[in-house]
N, C-alpha and C. Protein backbone atom coordinates (compact mmCIF):
# COMPACT_ATOMS: atom_id res chain seq x y z
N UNK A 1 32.06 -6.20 -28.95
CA UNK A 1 32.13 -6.69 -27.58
C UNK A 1 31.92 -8.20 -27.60
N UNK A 2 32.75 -9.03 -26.78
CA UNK A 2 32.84 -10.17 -27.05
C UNK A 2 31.61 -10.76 -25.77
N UNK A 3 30.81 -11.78 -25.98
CA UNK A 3 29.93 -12.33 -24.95
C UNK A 3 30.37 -13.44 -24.02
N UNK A 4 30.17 -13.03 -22.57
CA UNK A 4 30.75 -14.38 -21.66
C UNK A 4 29.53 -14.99 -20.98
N UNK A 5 30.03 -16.07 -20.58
CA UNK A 5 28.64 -16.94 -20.25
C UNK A 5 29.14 -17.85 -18.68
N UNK A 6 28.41 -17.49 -17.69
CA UNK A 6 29.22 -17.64 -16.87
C UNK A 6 27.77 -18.19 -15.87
N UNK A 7 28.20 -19.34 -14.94
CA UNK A 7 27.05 -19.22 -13.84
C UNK A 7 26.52 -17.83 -12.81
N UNK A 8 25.57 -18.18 -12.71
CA UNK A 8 25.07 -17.35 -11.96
C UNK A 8 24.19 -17.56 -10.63
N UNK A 9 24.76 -16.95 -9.73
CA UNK A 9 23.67 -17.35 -8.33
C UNK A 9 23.31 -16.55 -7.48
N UNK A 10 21.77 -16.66 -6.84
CA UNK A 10 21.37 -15.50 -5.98
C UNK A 10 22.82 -14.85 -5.05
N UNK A 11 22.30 -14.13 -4.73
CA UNK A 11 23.18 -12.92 -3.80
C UNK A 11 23.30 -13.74 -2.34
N UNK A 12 21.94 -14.45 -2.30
CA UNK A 12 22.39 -14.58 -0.64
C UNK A 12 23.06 -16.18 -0.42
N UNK A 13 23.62 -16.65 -1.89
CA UNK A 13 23.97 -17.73 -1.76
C UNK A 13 25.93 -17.37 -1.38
N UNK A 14 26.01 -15.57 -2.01
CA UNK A 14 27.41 -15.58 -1.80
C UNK A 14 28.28 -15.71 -0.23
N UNK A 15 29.02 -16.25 -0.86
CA UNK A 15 30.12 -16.69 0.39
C UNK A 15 30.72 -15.07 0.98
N UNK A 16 30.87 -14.40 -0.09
CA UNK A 16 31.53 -13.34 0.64
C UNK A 16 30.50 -12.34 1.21
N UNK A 17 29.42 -12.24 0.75
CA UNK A 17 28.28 -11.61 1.69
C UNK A 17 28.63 -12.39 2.94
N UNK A 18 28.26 -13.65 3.04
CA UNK A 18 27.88 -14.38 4.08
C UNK A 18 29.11 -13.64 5.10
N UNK A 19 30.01 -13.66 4.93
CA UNK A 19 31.44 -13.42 5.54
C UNK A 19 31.80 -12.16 6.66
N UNK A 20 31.02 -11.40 5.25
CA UNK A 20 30.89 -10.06 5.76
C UNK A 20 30.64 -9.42 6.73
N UNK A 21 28.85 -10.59 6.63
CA UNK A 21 27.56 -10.21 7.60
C UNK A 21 28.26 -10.70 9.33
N UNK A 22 28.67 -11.69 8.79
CA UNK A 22 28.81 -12.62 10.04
C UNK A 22 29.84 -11.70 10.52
N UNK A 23 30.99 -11.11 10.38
CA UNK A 23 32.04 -10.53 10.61
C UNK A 23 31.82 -9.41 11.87
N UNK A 24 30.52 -8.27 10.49
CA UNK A 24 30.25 -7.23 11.28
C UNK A 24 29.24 -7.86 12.70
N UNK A 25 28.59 -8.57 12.83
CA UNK A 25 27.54 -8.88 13.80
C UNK A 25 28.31 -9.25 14.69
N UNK A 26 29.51 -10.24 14.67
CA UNK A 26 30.36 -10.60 15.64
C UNK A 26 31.31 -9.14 16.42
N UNK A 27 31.86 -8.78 15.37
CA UNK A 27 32.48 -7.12 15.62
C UNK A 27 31.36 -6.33 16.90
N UNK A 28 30.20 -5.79 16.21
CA UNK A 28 29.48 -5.36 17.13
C UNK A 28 29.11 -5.87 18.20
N UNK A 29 28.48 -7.43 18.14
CA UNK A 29 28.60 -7.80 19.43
C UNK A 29 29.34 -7.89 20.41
N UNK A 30 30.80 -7.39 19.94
CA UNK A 30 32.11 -7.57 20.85
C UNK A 30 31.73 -5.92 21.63
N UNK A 31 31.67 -4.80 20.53
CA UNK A 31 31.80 -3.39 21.36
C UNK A 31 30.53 -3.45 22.05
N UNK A 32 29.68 -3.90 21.99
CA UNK A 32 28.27 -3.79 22.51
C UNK A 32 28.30 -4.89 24.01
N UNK A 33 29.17 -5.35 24.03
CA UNK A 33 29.01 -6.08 25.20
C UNK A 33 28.98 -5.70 26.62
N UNK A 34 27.67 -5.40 26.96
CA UNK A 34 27.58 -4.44 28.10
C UNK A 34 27.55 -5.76 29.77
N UNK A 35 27.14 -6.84 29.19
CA UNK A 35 27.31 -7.93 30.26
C UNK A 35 28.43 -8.44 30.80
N UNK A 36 29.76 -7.27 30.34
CA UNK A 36 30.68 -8.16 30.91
C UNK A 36 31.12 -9.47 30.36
N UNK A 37 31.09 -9.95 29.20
CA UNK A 37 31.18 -11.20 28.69
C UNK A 37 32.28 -10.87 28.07
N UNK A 38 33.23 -9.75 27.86
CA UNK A 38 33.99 -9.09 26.88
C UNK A 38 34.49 -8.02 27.96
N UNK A 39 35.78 -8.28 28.36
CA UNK A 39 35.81 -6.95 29.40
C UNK A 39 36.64 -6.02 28.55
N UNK A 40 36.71 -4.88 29.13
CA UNK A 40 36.73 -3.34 28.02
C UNK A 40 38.75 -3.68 27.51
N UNK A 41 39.29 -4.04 28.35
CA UNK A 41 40.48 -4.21 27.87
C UNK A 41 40.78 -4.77 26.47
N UNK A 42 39.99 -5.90 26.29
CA UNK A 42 40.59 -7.08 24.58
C UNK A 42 38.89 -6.90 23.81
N UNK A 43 38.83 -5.75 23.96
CA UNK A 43 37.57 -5.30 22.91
C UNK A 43 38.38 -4.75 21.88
N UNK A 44 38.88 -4.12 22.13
CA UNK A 44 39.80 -3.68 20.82
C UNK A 44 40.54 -4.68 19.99
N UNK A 45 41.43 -5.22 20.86
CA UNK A 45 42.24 -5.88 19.89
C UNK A 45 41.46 -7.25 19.81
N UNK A 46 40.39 -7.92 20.14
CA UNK A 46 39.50 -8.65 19.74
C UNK A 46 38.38 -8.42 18.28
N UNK A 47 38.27 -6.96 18.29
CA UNK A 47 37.23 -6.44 17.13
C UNK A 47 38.42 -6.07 15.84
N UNK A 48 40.08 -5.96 16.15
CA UNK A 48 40.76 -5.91 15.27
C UNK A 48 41.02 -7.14 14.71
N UNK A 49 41.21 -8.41 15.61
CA UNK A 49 41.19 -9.83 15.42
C UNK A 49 40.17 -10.14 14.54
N UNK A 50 39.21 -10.18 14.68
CA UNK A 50 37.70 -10.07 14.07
C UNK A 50 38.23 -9.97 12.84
N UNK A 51 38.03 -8.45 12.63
CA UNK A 51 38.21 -7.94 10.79
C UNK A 51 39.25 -8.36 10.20
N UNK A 52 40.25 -8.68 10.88
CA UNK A 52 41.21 -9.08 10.16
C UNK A 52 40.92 -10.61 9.26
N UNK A 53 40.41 -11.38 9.97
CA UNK A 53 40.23 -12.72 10.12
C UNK A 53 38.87 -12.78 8.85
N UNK A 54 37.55 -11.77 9.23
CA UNK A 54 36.81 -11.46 8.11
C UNK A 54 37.91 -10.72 6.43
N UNK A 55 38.65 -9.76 6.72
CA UNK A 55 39.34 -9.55 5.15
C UNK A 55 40.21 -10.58 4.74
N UNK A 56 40.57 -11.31 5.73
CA UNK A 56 41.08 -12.27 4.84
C UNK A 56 40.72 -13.72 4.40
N UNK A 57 39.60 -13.16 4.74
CA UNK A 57 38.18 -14.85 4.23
C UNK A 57 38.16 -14.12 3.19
N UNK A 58 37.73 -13.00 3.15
CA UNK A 58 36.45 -12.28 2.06
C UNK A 58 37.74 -12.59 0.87
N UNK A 59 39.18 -11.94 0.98
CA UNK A 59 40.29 -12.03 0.19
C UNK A 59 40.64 -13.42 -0.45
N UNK A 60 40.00 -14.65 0.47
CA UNK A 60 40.43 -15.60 -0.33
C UNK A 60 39.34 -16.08 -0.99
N UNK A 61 37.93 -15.67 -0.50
CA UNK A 61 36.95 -16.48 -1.43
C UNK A 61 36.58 -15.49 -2.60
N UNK A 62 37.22 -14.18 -2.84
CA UNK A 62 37.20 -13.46 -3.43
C UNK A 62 38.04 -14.59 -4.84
N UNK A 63 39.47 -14.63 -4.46
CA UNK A 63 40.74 -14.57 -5.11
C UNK A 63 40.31 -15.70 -5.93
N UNK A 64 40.33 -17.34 -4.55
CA UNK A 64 40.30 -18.68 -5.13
C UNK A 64 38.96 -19.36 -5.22
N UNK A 65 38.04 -18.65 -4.38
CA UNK A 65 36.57 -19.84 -4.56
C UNK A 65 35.65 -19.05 -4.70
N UNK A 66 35.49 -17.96 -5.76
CA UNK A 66 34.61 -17.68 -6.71
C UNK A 66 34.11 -18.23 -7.74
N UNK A 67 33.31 -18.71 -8.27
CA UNK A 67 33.25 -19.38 -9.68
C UNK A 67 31.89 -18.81 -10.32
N UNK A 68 30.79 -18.16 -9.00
CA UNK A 68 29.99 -17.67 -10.05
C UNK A 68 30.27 -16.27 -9.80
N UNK A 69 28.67 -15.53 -10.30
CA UNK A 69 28.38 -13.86 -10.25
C UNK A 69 27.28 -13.81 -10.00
N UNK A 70 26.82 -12.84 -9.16
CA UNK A 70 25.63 -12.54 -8.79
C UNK A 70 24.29 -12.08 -10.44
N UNK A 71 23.19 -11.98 -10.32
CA UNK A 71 22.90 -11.75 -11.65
C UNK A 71 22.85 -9.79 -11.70
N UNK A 72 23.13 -9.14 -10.72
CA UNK A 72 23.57 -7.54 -10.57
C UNK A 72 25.07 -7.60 -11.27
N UNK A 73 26.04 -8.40 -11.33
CA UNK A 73 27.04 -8.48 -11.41
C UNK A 73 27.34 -8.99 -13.25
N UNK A 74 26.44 -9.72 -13.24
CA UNK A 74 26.59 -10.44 -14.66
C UNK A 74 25.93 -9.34 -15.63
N UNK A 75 25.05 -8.20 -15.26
CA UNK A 75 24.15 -7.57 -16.04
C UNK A 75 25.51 -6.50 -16.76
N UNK A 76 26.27 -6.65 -15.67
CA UNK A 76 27.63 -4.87 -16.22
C UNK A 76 28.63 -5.68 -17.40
N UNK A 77 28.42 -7.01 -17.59
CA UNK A 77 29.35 -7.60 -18.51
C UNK A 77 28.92 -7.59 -20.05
């Protein structure tokens, strides 16, 4: 088995966590909007807007602006 040596950085420094989190909290706060700030009509296609917009962050910092690994991630190599 050949050895790689690669940076490594906490978990909560990742971009695509970060992405994630922020994604779902925004998502929910959209269906949860009981004040009327969000009327029931463009909840849907607002919380589809949402995820879409989150998979395709997560897809590009996945693809192009990764450079490290978490150290959970570096341990399976």
């Amino acid at each position: 088995m050949n050895s790689v040596t690669v940076p490594v950085q906490s978990a909560w420094a990742s971009k695509i966590n970060w992405t994630q989190l922020i994604g779902t909290a925004i998502n929910v706060a959209t269906w949860v909007s009981t004040s009327g700030i969000v009327p029931p009509q463009y909840q849907a296609p607002l919380a589809i807007g949402i995820q879409t917009v989150t998979s395709l962050t997560t897809w590009y910092f996945k693809t192009f602006a990764t450079t490290t690994v978490t150290p959970s991630s570096a341990a399976k190599v």
